[in-house]
C-alpha atoms as a PDB file:
ATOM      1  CA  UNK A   1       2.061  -8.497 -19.569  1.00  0.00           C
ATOM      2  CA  UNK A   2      -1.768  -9.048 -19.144  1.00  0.00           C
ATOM      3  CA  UNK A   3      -4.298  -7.099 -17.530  1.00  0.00           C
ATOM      4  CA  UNK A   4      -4.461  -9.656 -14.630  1.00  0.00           C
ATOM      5  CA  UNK A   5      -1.017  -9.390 -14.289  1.00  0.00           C
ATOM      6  CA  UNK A   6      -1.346  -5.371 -13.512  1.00  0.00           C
ATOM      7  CA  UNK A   7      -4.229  -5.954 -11.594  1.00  0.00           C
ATOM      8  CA  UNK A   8      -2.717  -7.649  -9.330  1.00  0.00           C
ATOM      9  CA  UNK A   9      -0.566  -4.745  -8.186  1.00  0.00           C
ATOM     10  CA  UNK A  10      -3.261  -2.228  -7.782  1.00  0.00           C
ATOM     11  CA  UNK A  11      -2.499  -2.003  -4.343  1.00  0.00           C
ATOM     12  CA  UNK A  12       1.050  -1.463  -4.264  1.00  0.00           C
ATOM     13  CA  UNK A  13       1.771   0.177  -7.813  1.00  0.00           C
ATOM     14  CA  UNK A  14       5.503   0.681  -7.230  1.00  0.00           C
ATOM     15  CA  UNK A  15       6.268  -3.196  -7.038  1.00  0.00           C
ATOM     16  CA  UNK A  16       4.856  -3.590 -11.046  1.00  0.00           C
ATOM     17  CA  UNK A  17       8.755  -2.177 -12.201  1.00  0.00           C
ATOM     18  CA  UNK A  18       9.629  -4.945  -9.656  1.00  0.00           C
ATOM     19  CA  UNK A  19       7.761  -7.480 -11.069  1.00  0.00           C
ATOM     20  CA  UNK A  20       8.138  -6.571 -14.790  1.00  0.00           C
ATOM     21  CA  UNK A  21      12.178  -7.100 -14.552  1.00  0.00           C
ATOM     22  CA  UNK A  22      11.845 -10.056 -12.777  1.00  0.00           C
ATOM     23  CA  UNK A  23       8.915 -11.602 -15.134  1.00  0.00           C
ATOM     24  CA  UNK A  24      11.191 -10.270 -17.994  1.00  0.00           C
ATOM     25  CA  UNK A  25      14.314 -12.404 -16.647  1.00  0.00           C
ATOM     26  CA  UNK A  26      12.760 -15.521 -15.807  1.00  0.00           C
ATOM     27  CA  UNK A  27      10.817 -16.134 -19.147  1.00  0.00           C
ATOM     28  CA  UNK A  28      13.982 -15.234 -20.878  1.00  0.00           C
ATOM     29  CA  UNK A  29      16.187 -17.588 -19.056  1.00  0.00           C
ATOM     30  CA  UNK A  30      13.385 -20.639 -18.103  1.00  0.00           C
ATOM     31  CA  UNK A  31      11.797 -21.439 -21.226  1.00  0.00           C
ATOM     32  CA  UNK A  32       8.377 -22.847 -21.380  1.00  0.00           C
ATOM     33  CA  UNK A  33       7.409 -21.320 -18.243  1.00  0.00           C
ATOM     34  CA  UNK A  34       3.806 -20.112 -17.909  1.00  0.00           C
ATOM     35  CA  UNK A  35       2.227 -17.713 -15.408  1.00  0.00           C
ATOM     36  CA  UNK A  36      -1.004 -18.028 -13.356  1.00  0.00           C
ATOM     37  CA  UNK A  37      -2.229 -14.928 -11.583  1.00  0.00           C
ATOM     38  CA  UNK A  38      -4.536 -15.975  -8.371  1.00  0.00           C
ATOM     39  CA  UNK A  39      -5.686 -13.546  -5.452  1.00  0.00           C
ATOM     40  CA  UNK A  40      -2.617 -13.730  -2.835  1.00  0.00           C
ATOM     41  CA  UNK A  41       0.542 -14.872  -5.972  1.00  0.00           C
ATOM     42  CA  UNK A  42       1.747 -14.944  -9.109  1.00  0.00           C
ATOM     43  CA  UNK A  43       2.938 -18.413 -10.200  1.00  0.00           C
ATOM     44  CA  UNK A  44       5.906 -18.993 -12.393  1.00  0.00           C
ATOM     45  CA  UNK A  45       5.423 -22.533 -13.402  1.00  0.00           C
ATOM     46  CA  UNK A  46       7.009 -25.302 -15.493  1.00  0.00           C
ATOM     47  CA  UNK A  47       4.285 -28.328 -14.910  1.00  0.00           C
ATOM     48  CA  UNK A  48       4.870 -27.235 -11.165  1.00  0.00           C
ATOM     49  CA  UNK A  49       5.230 -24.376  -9.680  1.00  0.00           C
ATOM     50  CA  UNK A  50       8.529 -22.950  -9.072  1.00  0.00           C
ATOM     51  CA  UNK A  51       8.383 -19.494  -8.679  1.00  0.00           C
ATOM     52  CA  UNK A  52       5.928 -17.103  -6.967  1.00  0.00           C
ATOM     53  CA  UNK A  53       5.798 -13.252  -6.256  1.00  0.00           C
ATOM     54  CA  UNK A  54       3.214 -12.028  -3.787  1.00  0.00           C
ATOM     55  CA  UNK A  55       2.856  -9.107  -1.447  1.00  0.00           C
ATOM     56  CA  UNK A  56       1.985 -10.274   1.426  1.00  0.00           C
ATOM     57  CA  UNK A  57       3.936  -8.606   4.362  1.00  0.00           C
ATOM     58  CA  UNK A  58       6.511 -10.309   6.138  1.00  0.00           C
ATOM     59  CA  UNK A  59       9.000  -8.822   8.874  1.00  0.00           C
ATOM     60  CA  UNK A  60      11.409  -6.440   7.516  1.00  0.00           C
ATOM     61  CA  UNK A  61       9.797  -5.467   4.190  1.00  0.00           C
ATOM     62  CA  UNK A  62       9.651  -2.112   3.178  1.00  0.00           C
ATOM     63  CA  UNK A  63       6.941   0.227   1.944  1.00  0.00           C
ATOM     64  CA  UNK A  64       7.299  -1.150  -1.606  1.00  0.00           C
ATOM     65  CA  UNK A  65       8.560  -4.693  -2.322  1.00  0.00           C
ATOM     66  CA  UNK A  66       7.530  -8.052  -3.582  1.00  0.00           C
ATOM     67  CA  UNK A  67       8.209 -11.601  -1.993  1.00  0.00           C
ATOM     68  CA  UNK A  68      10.014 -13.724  -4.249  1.00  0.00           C
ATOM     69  CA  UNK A  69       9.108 -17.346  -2.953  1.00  0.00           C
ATOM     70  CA  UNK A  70      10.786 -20.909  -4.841  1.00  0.00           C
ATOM     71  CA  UNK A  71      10.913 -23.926  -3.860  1.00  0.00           C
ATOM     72  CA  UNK A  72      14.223 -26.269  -4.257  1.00  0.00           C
ATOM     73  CA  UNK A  73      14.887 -30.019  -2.915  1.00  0.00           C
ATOM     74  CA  UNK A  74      17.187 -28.875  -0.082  1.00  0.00           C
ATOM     75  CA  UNK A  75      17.564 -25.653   1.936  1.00  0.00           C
ATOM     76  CA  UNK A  76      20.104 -22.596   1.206  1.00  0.00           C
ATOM     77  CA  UNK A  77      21.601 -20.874   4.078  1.00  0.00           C
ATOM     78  CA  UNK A  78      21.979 -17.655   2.707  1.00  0.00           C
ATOM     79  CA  UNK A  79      21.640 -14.068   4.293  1.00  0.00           C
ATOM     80  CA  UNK A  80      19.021 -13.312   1.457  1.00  0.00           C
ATOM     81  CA  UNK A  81      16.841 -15.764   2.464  1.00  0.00           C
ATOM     82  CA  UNK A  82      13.720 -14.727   4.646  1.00  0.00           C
ATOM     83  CA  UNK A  83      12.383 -17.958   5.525  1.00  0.00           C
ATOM     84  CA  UNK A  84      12.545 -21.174   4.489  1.00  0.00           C
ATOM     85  CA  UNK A  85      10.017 -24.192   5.172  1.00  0.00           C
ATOM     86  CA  UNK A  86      10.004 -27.899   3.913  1.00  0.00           C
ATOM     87  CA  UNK A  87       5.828 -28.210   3.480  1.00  0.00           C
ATOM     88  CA  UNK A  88       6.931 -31.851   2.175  1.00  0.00           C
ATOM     89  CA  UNK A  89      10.385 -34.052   2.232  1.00  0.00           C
ATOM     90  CA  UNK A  90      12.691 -32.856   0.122  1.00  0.00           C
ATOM     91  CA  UNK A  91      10.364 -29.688  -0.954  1.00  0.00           C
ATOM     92  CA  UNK A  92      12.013 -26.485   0.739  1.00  0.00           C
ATOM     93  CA  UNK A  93      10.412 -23.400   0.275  1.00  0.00           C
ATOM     94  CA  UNK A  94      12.623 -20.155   0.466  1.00  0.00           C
ATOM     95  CA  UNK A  95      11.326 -16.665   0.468  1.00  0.00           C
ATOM     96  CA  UNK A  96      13.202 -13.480  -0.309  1.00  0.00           C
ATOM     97  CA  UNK A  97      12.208  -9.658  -0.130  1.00  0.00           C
ATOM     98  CA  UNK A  98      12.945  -7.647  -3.345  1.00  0.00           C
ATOM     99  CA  UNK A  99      13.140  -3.836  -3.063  1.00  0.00           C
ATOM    100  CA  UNK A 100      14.970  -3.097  -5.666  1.00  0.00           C
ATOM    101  CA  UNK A 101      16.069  -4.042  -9.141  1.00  0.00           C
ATOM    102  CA  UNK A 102      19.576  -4.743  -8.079  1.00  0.00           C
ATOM    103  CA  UNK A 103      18.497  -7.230  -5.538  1.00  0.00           C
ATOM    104  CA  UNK A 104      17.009  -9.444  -8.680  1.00  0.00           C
ATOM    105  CA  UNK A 105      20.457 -10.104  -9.103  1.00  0.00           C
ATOM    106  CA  UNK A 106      22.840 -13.212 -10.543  1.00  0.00           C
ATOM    107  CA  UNK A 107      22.552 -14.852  -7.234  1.00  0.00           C
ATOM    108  CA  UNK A 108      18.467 -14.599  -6.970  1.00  0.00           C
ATOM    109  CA  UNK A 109      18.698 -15.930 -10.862  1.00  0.00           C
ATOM    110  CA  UNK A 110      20.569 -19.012 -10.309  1.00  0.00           C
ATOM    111  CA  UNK A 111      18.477 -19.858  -7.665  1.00  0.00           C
ATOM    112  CA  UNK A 112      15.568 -19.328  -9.842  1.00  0.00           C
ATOM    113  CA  UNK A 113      16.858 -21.466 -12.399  1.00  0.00           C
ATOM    114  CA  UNK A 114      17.656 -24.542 -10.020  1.00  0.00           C
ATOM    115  CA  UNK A 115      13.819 -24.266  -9.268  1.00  0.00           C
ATOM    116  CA  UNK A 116      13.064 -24.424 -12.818  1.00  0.00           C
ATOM    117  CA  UNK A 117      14.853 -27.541 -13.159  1.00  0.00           C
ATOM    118  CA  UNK A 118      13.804 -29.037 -10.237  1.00  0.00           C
ATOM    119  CA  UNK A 119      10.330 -28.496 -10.997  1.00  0.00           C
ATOM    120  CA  UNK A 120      10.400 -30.308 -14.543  1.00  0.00           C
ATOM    121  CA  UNK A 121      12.893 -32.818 -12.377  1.00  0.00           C
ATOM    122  CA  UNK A 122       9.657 -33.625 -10.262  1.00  0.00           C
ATOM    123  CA  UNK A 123       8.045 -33.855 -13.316  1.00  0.00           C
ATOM    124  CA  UNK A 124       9.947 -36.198 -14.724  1.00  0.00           C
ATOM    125  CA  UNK A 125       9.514 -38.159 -11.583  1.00  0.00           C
ATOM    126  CA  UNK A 126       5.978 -38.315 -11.389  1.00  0.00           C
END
């Protein structure tokens, strides 16, 4: 993990564990995938971005949590899922709170996974 990486949690400390099982699952399972730590996210990507934590506070998070956001070509209906957006056709954008390890579970995986491939999909594509 790099320094940015820990940085980025100085102001909510307890969501690093958070972060460090999910950043430990994702590079084992997406290969190739490189991370870019800005201001507001992290970015899991694969030529595109994919995957993104951030922090930012959305209705019903708790006192320590991280938003898992990923982007897919169609929307899940899922209890999980936050909110979802399509910015662009065919480019939904789902967001789920994580508050604890057990919630970065098989199901929040395989939909991390489909992003991965539909990331180097649209790279494929372009």
């Amino acid at each position: 993990m790099t320094a940015d990486e820990v940085m980025f949690f100085r102001a909510m400390p307890g969501a690093l564990p958070l972060y460090e099982t999910l950043r430990g699952k994702v590079l084992a399972e997406c290969p190739d995938t490189t991370l870019n730590v800005h201001k507001s996210q992290i970015t899991f990507r694969a030529h595109y971005g994919y995957a993104f934590v951030s922090l930012r506070r959305m209705k019903g998070c708790p006192k320590v949590f991280l938003i898992v956001s990923f982007g897919l070509s169609h929307r899940l209906d899922a209890p999980r899922i936050t909110a979802a957006a399509e910015p662009y056709p065919n480019r939904w954008t789902h967001h789920v709170i994580v508050s604890e390890k057990e919630q970065l579970d098989d199901e929040l995986m395989g939909w991390l996974r489909e992003a991965y491939r539909f990331a180097l999909l649209r790279y494929g594509a372009d």
